[in-house]
C-alpha atoms as a PDB file:
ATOM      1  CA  UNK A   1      -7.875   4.650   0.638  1.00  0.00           C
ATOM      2  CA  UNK A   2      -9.460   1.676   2.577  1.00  0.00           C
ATOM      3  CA  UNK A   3      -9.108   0.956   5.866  1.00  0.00           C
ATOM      4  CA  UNK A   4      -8.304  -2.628   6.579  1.00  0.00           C
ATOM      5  CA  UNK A   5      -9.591  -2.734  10.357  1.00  0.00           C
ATOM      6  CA  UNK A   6     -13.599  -1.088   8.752  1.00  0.00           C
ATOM      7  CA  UNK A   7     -13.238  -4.350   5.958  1.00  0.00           C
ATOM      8  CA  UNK A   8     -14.593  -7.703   6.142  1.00  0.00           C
ATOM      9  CA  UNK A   9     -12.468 -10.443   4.751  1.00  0.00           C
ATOM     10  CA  UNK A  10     -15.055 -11.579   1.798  1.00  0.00           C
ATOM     11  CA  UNK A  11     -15.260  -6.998   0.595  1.00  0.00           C
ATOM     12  CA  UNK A  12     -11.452  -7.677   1.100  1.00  0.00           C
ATOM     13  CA  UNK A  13     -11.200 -10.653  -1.221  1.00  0.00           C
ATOM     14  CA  UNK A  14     -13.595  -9.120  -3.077  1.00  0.00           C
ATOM     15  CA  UNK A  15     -11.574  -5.671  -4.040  1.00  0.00           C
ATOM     16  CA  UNK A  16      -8.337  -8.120  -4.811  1.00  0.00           C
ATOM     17  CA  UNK A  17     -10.260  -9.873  -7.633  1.00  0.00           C
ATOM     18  CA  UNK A  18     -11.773  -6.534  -9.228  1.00  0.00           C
ATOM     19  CA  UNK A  19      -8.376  -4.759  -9.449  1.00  0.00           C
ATOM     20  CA  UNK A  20     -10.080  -2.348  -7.025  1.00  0.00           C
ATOM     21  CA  UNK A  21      -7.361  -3.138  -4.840  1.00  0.00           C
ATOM     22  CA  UNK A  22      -4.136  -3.187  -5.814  1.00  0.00           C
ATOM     23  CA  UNK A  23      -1.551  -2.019  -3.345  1.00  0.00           C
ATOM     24  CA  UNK A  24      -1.506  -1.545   0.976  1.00  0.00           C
ATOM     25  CA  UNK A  25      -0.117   0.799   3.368  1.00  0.00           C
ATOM     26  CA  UNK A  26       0.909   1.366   6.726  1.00  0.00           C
ATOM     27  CA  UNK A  27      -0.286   4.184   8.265  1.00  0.00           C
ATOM     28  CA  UNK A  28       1.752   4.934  11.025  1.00  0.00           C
ATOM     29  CA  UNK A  29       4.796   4.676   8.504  1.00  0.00           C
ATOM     30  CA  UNK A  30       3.232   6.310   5.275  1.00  0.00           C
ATOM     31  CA  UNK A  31       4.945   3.775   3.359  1.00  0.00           C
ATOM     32  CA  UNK A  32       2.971   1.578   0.444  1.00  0.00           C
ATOM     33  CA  UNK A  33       3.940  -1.608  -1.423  1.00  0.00           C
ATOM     34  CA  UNK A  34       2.734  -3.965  -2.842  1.00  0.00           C
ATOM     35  CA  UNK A  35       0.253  -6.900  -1.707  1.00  0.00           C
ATOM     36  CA  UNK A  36       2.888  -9.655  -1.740  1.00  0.00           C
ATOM     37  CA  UNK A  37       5.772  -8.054  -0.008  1.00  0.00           C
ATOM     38  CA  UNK A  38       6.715  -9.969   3.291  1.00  0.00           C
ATOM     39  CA  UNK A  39       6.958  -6.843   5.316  1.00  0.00           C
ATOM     40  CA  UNK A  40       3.594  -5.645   4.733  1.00  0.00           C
ATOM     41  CA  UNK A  41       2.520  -8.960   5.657  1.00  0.00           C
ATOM     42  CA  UNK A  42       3.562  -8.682   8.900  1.00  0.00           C
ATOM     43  CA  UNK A  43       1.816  -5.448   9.818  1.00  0.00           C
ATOM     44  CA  UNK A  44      -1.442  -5.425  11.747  1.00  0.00           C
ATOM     45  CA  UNK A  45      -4.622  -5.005  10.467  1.00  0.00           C
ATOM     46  CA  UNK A  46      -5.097  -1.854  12.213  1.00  0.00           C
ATOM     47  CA  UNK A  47      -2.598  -0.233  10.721  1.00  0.00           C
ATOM     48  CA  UNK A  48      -3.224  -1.803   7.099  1.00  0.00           C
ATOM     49  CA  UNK A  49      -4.565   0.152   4.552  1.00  0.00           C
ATOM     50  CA  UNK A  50      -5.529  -0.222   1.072  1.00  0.00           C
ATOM     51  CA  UNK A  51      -4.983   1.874  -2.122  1.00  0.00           C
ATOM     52  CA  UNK A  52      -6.506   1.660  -5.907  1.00  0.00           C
ATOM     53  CA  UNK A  53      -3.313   3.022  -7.510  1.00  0.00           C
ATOM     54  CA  UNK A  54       0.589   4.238  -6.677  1.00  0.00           C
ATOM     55  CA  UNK A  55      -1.240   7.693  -7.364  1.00  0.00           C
ATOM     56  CA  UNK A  56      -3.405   7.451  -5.363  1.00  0.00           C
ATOM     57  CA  UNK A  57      -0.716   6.226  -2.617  1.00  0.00           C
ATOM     58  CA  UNK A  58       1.804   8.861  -3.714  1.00  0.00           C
ATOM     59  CA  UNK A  59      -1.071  12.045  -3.350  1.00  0.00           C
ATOM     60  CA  UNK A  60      -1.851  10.530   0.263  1.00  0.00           C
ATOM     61  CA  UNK A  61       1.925  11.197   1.111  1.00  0.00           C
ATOM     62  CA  UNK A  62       2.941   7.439   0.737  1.00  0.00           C
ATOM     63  CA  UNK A  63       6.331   6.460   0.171  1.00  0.00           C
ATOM     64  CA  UNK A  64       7.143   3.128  -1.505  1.00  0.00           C
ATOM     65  CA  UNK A  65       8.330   0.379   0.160  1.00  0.00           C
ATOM     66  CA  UNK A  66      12.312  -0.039  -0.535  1.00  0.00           C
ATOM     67  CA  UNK A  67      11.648  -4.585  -0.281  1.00  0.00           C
ATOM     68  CA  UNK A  68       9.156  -4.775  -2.231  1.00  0.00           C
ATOM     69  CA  UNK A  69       9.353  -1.749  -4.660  1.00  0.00           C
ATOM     70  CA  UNK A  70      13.234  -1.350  -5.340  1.00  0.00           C
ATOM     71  CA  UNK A  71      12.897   1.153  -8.549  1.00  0.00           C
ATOM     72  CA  UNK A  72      10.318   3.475  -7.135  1.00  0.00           C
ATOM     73  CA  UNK A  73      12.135   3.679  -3.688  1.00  0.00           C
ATOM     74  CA  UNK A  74      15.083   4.637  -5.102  1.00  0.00           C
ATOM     75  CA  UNK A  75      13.377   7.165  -7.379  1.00  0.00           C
ATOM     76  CA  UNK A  76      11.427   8.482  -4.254  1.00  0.00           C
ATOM     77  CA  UNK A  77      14.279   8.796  -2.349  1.00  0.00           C
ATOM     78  CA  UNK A  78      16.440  10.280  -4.867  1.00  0.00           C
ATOM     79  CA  UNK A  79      13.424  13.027  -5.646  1.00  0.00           C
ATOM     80  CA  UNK A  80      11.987  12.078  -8.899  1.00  0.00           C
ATOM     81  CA  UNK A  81       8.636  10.933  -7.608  1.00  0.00           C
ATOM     82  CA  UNK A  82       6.187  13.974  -8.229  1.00  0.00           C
END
């Protein structure tokens, strides 16, 4: 898990283009989606954070997002997520 507020924009970019960086987070919320959906747009950076992997996410205590991530929300929520 990276913090978006300790990341400058070009190790940002940077991440994105590897595949080191695939989904983000809120961390207030515990909730992860992916880097495209409009809600997690509209968070601020210093609650952003980034993640490698859904596992990753999911071990952290991340839900998914329900916008952006329909399926695994409603797998989450009906307890098949492990």
């Amino acid at each position: 898990m990276k913090q978006h507020s300790v990341l400058s924009d070009s190790a940002l970019r940077q991440g994105i283009k590897n595949g080191g960086i695939l989904f983000a987070g809120n961390i207030n919320l515990k909730i992860y989606g992916t880097l495209k959906c409009a809600s997690g747009k509209r968070m601020k950076r210093k609650n952003r954070v980034f993640f490698s992997s859904e596992k990753e996410a999911l071990n952290l205590g991340y839900r998914p997002c329900g916008h952006c991530m329909k399926i695994a929300y409603q797998k989450w929520k009906n307890g098949f997520v492990q």
